[in-house]
Structure formats: C-alpha cells, structure tokens
N, C-alpha and C. Protein backbone atom coordinates (compact mmCIF):
# COMPACT_ATOMS: atom_id res chain seq x y z
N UNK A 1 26.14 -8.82 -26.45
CA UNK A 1 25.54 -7.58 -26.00
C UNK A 1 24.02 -7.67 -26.15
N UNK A 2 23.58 -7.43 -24.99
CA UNK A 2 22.16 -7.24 -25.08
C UNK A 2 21.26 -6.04 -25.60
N UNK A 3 20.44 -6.15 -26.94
CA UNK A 3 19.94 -5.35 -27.05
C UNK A 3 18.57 -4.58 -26.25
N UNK A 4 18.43 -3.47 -26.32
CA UNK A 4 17.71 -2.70 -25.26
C UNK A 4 16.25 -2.57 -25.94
N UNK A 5 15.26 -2.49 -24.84
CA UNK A 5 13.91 -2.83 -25.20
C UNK A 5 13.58 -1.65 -25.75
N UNK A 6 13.34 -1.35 -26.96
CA UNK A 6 12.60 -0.21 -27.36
C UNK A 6 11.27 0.01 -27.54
N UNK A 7 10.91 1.59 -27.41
CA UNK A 7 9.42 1.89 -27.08
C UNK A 7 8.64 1.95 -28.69
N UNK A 8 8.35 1.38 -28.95
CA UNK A 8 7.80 1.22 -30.34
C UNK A 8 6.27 1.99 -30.41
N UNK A 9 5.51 1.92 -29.48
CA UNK A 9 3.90 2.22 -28.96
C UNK A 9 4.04 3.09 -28.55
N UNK A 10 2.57 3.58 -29.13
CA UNK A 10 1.90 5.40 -28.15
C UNK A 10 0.87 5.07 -27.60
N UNK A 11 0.63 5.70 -26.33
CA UNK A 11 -0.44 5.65 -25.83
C UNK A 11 -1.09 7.49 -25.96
N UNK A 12 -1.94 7.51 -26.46
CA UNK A 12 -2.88 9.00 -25.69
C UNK A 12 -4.03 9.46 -25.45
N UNK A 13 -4.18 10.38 -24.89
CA UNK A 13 -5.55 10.41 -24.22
C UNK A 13 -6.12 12.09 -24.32
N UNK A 14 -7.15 12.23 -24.17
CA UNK A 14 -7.20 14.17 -23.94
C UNK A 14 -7.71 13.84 -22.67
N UNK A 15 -7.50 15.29 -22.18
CA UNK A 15 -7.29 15.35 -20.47
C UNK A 15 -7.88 17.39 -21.27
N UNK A 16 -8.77 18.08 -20.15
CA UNK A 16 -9.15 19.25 -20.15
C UNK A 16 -7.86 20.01 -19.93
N UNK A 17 -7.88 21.18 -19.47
CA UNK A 17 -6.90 22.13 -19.75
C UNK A 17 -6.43 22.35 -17.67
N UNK A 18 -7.45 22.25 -16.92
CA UNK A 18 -7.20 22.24 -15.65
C UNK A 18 -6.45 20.83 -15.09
N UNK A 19 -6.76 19.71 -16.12
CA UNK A 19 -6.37 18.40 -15.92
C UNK A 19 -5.33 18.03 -16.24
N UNK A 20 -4.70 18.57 -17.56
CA UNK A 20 -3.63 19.22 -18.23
C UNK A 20 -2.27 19.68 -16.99
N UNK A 21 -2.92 20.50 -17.07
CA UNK A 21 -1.94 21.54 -15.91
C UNK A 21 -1.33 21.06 -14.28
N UNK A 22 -2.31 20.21 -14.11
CA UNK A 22 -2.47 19.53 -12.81
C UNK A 22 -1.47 18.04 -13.33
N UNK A 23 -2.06 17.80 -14.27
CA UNK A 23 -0.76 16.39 -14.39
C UNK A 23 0.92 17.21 -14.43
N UNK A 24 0.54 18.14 -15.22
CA UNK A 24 2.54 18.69 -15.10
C UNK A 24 3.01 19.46 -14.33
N UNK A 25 2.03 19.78 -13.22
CA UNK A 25 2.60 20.13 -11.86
C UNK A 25 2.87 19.03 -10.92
N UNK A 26 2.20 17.50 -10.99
CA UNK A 26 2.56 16.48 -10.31
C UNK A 26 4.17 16.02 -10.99
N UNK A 27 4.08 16.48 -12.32
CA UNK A 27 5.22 15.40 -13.21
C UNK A 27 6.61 16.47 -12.78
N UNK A 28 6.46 17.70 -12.80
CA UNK A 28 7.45 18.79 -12.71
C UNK A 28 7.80 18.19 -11.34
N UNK A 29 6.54 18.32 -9.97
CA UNK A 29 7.30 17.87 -8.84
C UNK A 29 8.09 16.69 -8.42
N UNK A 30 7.78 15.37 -9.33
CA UNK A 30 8.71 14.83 -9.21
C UNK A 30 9.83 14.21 -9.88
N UNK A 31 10.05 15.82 -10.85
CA UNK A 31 11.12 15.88 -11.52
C UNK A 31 11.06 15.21 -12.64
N UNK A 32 10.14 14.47 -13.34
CA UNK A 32 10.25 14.31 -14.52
C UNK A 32 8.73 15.26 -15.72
N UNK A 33 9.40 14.76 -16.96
CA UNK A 33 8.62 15.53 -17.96
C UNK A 33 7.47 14.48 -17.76
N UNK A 34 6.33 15.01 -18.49
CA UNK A 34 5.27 14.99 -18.36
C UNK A 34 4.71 13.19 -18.67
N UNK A 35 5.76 13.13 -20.13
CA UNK A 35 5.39 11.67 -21.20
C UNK A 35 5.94 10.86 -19.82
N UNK A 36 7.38 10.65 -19.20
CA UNK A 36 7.89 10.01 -18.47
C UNK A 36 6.93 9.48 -17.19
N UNK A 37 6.62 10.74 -16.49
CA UNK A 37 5.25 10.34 -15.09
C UNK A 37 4.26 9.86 -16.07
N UNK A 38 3.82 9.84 -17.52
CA UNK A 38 2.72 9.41 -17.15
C UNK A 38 2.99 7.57 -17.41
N UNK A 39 3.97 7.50 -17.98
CA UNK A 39 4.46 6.28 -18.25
C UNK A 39 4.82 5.51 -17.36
N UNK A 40 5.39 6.01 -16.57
CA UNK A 40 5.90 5.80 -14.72
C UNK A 40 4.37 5.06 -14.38
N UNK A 41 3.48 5.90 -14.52
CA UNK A 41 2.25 5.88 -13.49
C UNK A 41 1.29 4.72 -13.91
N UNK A 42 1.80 4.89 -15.24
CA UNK A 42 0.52 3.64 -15.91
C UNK A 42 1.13 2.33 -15.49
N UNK A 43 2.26 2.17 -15.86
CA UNK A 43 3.22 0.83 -15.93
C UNK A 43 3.29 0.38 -14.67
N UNK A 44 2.70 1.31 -13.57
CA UNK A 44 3.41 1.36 -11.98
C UNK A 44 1.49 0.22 -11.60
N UNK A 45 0.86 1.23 -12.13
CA UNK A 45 -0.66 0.45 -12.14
C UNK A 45 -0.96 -0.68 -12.19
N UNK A 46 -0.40 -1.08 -13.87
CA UNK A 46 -0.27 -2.56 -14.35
C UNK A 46 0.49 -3.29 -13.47
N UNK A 47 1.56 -3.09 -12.87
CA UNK A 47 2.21 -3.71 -12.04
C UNK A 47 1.54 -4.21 -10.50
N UNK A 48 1.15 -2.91 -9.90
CA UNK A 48 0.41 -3.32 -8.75
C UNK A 48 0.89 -2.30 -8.14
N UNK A 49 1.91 -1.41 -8.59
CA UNK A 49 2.99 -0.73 -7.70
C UNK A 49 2.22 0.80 -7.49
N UNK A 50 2.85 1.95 -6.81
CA UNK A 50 2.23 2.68 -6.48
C UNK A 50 3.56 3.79 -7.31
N UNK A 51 3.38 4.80 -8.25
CA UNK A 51 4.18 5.20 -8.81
C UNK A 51 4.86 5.66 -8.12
N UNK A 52 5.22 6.25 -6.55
CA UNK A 52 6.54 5.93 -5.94
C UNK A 52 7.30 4.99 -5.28
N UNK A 53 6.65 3.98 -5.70
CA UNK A 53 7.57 2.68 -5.90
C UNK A 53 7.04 1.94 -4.52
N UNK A 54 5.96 2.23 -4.13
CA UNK A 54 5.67 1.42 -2.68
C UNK A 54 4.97 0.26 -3.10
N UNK A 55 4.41 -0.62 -2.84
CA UNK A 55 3.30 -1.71 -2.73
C UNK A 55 2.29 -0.74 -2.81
N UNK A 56 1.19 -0.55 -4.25
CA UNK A 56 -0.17 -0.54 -3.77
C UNK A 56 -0.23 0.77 -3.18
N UNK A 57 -1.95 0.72 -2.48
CA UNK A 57 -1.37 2.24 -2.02
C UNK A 57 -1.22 2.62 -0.48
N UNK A 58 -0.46 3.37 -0.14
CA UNK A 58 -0.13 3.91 1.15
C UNK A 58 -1.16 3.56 1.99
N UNK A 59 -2.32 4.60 1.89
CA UNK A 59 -3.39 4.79 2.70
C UNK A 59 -4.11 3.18 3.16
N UNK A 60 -4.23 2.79 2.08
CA UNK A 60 -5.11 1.46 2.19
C UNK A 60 -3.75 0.43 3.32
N UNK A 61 -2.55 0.42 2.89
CA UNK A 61 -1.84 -0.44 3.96
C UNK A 61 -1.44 0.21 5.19
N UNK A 62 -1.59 1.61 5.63
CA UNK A 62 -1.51 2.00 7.06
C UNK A 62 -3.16 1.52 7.40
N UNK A 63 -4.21 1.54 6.85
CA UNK A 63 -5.12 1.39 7.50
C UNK A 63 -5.14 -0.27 7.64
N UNK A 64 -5.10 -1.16 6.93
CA UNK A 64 -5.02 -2.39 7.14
C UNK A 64 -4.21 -2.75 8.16
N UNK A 65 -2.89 -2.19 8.48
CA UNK A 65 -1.87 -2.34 9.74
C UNK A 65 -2.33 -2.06 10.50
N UNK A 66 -3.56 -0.26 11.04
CA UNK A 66 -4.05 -0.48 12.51
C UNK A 66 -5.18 -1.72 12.25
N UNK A 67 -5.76 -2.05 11.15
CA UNK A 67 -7.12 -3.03 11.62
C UNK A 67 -6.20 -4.14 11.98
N UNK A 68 -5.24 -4.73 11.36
CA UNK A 68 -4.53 -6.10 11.81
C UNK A 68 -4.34 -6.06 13.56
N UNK A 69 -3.66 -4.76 13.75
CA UNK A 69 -3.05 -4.55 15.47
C UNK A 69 -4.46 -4.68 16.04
N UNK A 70 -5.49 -3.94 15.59
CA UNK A 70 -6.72 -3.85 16.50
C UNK A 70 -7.16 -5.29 16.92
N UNK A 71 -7.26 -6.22 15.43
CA UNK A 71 -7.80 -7.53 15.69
C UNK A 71 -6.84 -8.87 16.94
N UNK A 72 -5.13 -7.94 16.56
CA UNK A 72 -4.43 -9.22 17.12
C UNK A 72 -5.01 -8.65 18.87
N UNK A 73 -5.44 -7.32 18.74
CA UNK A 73 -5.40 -7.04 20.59
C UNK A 73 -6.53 -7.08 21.41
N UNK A 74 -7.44 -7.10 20.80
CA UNK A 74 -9.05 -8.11 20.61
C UNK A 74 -9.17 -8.95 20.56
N UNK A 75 -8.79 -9.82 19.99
CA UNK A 75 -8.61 -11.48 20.03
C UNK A 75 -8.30 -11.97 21.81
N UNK A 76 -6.76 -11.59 21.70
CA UNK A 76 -5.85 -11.79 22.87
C UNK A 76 -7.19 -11.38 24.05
N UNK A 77 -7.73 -10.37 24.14
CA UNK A 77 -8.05 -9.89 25.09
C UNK A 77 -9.48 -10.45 25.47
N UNK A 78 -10.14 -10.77 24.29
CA UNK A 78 -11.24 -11.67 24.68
C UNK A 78 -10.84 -12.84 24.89
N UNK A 79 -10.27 -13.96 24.31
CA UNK A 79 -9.47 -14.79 24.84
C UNK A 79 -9.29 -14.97 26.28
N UNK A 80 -8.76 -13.90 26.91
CA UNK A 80 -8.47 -13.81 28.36
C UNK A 80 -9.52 -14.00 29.03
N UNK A 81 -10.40 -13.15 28.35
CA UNK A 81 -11.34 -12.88 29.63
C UNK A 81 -12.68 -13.81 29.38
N UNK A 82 -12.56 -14.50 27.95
CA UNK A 82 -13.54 -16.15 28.01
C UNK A 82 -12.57 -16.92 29.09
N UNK A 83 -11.43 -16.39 29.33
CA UNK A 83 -10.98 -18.11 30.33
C UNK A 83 -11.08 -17.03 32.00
N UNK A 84 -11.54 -16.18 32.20
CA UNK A 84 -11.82 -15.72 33.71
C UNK A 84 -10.61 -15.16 33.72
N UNK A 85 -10.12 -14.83 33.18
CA UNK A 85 -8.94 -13.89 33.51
C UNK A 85 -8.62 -12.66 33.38
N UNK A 86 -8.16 -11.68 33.86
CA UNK A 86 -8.01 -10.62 34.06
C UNK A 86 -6.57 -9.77 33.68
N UNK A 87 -6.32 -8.55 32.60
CA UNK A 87 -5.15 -8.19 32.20
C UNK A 87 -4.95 -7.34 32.92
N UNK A 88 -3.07 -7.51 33.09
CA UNK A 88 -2.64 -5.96 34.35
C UNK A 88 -2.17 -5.08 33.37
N UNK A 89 -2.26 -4.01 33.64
CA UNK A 89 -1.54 -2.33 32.65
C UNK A 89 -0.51 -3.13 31.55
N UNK A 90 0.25 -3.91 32.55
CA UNK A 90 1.70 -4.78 31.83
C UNK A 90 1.44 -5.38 30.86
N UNK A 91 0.70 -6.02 30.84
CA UNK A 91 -0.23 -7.33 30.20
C UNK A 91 -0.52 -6.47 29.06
N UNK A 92 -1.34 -5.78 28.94
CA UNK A 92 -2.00 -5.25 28.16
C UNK A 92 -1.10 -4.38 27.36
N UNK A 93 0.10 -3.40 28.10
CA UNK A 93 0.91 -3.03 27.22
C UNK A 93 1.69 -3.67 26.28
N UNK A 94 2.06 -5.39 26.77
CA UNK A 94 2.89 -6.00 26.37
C UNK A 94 1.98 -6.37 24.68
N UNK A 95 0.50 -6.39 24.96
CA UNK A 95 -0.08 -6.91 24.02
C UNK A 95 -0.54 -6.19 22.62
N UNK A 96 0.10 -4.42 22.75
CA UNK A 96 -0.10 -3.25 22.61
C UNK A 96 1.54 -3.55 21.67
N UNK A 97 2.42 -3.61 22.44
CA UNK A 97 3.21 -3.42 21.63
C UNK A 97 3.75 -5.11 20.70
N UNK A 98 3.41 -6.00 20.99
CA UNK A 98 3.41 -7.35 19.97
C UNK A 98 2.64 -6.93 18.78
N UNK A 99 1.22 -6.06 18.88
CA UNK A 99 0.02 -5.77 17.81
C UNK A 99 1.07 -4.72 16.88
N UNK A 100 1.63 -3.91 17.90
CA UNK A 100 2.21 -2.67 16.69
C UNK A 100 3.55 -3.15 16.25
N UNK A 101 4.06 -3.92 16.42
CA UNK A 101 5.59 -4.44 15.96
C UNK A 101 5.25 -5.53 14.69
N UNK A 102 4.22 -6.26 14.68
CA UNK A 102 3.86 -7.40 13.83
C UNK A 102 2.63 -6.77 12.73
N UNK A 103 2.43 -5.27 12.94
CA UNK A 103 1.29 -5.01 12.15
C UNK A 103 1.62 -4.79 10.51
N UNK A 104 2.18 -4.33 10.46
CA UNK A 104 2.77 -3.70 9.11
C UNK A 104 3.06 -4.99 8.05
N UNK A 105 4.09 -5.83 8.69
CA UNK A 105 4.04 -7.19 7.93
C UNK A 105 3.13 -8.09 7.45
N UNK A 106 2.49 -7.75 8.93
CA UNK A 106 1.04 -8.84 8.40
C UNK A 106 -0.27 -7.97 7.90
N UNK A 107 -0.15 -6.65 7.84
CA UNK A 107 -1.18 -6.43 6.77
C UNK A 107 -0.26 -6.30 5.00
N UNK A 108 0.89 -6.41 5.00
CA UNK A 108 1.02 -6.67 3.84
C UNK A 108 1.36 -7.53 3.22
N UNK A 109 1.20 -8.70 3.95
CA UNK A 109 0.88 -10.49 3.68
C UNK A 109 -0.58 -10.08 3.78
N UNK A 110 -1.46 -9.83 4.15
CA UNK A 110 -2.78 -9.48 3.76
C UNK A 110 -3.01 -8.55 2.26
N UNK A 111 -2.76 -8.04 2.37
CA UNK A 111 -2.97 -6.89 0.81
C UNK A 111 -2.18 -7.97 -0.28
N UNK A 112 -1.12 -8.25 0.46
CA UNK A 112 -0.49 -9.34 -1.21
C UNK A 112 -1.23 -10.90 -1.15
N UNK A 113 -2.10 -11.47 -0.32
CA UNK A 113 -2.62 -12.21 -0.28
C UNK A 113 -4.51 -12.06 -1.13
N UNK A 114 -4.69 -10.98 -0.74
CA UNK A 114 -5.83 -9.86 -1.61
C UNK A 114 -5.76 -9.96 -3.07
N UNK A 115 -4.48 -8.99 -3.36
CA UNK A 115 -3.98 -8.63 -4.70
C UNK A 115 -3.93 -10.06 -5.41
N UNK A 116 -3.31 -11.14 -4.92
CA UNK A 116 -2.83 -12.04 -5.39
C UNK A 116 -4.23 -13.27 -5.92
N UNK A 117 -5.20 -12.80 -5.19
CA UNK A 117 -6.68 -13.88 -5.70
C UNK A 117 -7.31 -12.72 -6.55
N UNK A 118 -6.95 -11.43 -6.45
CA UNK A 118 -7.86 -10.82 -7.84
C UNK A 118 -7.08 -11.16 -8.78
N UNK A 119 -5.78 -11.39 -8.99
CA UNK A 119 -5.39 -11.26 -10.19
C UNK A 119 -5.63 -12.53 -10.88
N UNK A 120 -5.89 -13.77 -10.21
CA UNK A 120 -6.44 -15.08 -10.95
C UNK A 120 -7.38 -15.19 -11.47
C-alpha cells in the first residue's frame, strides 16, 4: 500500500481586505474553499498550468494561433506573388482555411517550445 503524500508546509501571505474578499469570491465560484484555490493556483503556476487546467494562459495562446494563421497566409501569399502569380477567391480560401485548421497546434508547439527554453 502506498502511502499518501502529506501536506506538512504552510504557505501565507496578507492580502488587504478588498483583496481578501475578491480571492473568496473567485475560490467560492469555483467551488472550492479559499486554502484549496489558493493551493490549486500556486501549484498550477509552478507547473506552467493555468489553474483551470489549460496550458498557460488562454489569452496569450488564442492570440499566438491568429499570429501563426496570419504568418502561414502571408508567407503562402507572398510566395505566390514573388513567382508572378496570381490567387483566385478559391485559392485564397483554401489558404484561409489550411491557416485556421493548423493554427491552434502550431501555436502551442510554439508556446511549449517558448516555455520550454525559459525553463533551462
């Protein structure tokens, strides 16, 4: 039988009374007590994780996904038109939707490629 990791350590901090209140309206909303989110949140930090369990944070990887799509449909499109060529509606949609189907993955092989040289 494996014994279970126990919490031996305290961490604490003072926080004002508006700062206070504001952490246990985040911790109430997502259902846990106060010690639990903040333990959630720190450990989620150290990790890399985003305390609802995503990669990192939201905002920063939707925006990295449109810059990835922007660059793959810029590339393509200068490309074209250094070799004299010209895109039809088709063309261009087709290149519209390759950018938004492949974006998401490859900005988060970008962000974990990021994350992964700060932490050395």
């Amino acid at each position: 039988m494996v014994k279970p990791n126990l919490r031996t350590k305290s961490i604490g901090t003072k926080v004002s009374e508006e700062e206070y209140s504001r952490l246990e309206q985040v911790a109430h909303q997502a259902s846990k007590t106060l010690g639990e989110w903040c333990r959630e949140v720190m450990l989620s930090s150290v990790n890399g994780r985003a305390a609802n369990g995503s990669r990192g944070d939201a905002g920063a990887e939707a925006l990295m996904a449109e810059v990835v799509a922007l660059r793959a449909i810029l590339l393509d499109v200068l490309f074209k038109q250094a070799n004299g060529e010209r895109l039809t509606p088709e063309e261009m949609q087709r290149l519209i939707d390759r950018a938004d189907s492949e974006k998401l993955r490859k900005a988060r092989e970008r962000l974990e490629q990021t994350s992964g040289s700060k932490a050395s």
